[in-house]
Protein backbone atom coordinates (compact mmCIF):
# COMPACT_ATOMS: atom_id res chain seq x y z
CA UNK A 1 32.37 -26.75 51.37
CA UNK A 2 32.21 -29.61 49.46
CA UNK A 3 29.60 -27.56 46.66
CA UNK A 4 32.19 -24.87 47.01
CA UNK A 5 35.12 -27.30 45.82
CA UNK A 6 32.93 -29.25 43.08
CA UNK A 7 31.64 -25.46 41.96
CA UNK A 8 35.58 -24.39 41.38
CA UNK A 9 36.57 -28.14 39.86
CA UNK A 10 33.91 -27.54 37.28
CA UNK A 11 34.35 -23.92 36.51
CA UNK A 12 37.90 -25.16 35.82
CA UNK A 13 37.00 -27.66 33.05
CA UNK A 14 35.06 -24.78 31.29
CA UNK A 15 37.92 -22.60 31.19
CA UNK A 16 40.19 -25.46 30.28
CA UNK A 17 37.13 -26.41 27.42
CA UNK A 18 37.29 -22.57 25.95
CA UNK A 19 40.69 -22.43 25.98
CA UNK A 20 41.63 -25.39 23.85
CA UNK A 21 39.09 -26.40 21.92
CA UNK A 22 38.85 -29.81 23.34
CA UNK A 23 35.94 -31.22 25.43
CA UNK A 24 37.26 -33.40 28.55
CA UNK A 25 35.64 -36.10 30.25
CA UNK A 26 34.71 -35.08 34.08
CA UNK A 27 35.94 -37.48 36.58
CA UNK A 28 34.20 -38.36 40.32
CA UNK A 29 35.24 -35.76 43.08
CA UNK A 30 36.12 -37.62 45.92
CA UNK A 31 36.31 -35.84 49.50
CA UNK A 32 38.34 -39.05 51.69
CA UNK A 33 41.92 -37.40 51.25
CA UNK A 34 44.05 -37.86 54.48
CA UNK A 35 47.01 -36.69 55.69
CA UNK A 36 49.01 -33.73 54.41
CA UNK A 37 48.17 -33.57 51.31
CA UNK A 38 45.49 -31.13 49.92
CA UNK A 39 44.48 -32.80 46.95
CA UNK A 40 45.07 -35.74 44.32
CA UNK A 41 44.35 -36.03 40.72
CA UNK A 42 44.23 -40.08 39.00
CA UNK A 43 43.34 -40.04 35.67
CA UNK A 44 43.73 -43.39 35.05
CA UNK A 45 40.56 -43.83 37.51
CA UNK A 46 38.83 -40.77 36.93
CA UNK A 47 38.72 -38.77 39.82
CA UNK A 48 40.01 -36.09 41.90
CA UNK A 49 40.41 -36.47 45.70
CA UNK A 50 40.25 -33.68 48.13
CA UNK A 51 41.35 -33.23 52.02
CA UNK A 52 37.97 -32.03 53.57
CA UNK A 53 39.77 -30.88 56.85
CA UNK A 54 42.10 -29.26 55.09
CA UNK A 55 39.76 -27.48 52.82
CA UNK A 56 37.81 -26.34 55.75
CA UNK A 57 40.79 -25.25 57.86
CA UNK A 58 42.29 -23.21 54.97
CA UNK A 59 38.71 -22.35 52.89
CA UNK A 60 39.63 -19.26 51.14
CA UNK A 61 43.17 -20.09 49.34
CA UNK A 62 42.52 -23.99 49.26
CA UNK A 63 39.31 -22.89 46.88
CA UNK A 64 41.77 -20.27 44.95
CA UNK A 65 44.02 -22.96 44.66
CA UNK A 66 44.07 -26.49 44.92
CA UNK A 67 41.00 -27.53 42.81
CA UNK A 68 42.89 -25.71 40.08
CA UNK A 69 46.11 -27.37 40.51
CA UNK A 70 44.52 -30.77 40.64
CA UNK A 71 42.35 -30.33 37.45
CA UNK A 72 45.51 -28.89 35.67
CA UNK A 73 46.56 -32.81 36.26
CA UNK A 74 43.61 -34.03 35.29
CA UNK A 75 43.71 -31.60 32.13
CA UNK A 76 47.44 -32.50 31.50
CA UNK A 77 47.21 -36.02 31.32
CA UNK A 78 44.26 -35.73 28.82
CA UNK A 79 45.72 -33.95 26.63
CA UNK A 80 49.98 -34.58 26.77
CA UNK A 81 49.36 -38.89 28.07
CA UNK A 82 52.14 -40.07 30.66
CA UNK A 83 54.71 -40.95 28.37
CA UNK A 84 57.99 -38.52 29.25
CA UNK A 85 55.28 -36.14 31.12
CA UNK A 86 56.37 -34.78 34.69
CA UNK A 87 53.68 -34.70 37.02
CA UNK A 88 54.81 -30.90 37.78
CA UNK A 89 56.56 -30.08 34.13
CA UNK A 90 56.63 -27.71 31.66
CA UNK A 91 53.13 -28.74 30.62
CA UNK A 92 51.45 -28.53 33.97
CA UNK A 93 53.12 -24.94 34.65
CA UNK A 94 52.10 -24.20 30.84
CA UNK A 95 48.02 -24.99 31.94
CA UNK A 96 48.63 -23.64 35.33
CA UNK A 97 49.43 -20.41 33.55
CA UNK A 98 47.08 -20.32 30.31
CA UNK A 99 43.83 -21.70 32.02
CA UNK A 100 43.91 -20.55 35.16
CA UNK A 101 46.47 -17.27 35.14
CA UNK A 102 47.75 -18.68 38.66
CA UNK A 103 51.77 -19.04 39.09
CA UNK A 104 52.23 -22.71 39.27
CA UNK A 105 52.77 -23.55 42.59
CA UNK A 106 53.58 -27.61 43.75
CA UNK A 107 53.01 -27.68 47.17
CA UNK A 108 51.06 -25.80 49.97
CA UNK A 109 52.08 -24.27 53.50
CA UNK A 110 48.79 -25.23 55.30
CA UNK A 111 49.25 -26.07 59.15
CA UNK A 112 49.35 -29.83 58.76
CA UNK A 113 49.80 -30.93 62.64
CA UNK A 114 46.35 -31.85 63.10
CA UNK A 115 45.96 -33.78 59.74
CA UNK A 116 49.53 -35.51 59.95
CA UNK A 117 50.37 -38.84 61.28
CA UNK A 118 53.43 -40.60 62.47
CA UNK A 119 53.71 -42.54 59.25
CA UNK A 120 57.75 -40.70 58.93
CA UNK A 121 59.51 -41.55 61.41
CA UNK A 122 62.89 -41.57 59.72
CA UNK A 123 64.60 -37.70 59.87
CA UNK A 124 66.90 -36.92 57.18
CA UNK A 125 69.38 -33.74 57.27
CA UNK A 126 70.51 -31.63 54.03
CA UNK A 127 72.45 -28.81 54.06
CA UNK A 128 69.61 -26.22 55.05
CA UNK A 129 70.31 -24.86 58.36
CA UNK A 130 68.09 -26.65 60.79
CA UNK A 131 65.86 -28.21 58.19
CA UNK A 132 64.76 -31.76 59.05
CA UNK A 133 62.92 -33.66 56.22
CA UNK A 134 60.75 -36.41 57.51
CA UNK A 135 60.65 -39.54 55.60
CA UNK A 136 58.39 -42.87 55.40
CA UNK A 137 59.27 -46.17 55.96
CA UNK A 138 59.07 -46.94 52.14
CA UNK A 139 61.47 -43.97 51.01
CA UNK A 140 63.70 -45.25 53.78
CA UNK A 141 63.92 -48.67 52.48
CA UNK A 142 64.59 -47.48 48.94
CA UNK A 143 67.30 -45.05 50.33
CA UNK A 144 68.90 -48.10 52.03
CA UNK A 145 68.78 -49.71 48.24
CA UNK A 146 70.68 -47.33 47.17
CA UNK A 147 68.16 -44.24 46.06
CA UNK A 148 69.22 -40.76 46.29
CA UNK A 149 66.51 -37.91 47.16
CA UNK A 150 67.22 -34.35 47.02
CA UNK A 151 66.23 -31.35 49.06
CA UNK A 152 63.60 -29.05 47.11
CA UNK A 153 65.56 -25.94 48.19
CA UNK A 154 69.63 -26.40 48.35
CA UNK A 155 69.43 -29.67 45.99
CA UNK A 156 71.83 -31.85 48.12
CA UNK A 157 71.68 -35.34 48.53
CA UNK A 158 69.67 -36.14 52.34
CA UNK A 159 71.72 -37.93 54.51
CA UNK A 160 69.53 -40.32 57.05
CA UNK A 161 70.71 -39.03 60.94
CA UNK A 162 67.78 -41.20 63.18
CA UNK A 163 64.44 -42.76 63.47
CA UNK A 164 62.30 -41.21 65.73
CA UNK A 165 60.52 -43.26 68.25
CA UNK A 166 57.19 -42.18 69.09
CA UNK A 167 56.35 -38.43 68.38
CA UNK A 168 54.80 -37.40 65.68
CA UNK A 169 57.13 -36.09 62.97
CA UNK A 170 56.86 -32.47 62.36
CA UNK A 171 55.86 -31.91 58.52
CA UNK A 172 58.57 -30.25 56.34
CA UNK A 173 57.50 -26.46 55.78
CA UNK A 174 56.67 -25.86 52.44
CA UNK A 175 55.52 -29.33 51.84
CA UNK A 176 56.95 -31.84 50.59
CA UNK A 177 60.49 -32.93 49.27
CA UNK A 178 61.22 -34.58 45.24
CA UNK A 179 59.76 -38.08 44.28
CA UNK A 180 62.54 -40.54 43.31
CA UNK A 181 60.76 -40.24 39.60
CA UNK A 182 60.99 -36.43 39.47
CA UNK A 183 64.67 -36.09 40.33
């Protein structure tokens, strides 16, 4: 699996190469991603970081799409720097679209309960129906500073309602909820 991934990240470069003109540095690709999250991209350090269990669990679209989405980081930050860049923006979606002819998608809808942990134990409510977003103990200390996060799908403000005690925290479909930065 691991060939598999570093096959795609590289076949991504090339495209990226041809399409612009440009030639891009490779960085490492790492395979010691935990947790929900399917991959990483740090340009600063020069890699990419993958989930293997996730990769394995979900083989066929994790290969069609996360090495993609984490080179169009990579690719990103080469070329457009950090400075007034969103991690997902308009230049992202632009590469997303141009290099790899994929619809730029943010977040994946893998089965996450063997992979998660109990590191969100405080359950916020929004105005979804019956949608409970999970949050850390880090978010939850901003939020008590006086943060605001957002719900990806009906935008309102989510309102803290417990801390749960010693179940694991079920992970929010569809992935994840906005970073403070992105909002």
């Amino acid at each position: 699996m691991t060939f598999k991934i570093r096959k795609r990240v590289e076949e991504g470069f090339l495209k990226a190469e041809a399409k612009y003109g440009i030639k891009i540095p490779r960085p490492s690709v790492r395979f010691d991603l935990t947790g929900t999250s399917a991959g990483q991209s740090f340009y600063a350090k020069n890699w990419l970081r993958f989930n293997l269990k996730l990769a394995i669990a979900n083989e066929e679209d994790f290969l069609e799409r996360t090495p993609d989405h984490e080179v169009a980081h990579h690719i990103q930050r080469h070329i457009y720097g950090y400075a007034g860049v969103k991690p997902h923006g308009k230049e992202w979606k632009k590469i997303m679209i141009e290099v790899f002819g994929t619809p730029p998608k943010r977040c994946h809808n893998y089965d996450v309960s063997t992979t998660a942990r109990n590191t969100k134990p405080y359950q916020y409510n929004c105005n979804c129906a019956g949608k409970v977003h999970a949050m850390g103990s880090i978010r939850h200390r901003k939020v008590l500073r006086g943060a605001v996060f957002t719900c990806n799908s009906c935008r309102n403000e989510l309102e803290f309602v417990s801390k749960e005690s010693k179940a694991p925290a079920a992970a929010p479909k569809g992935g994840r909820f906005l970073r403070e930065e992105e909002l």
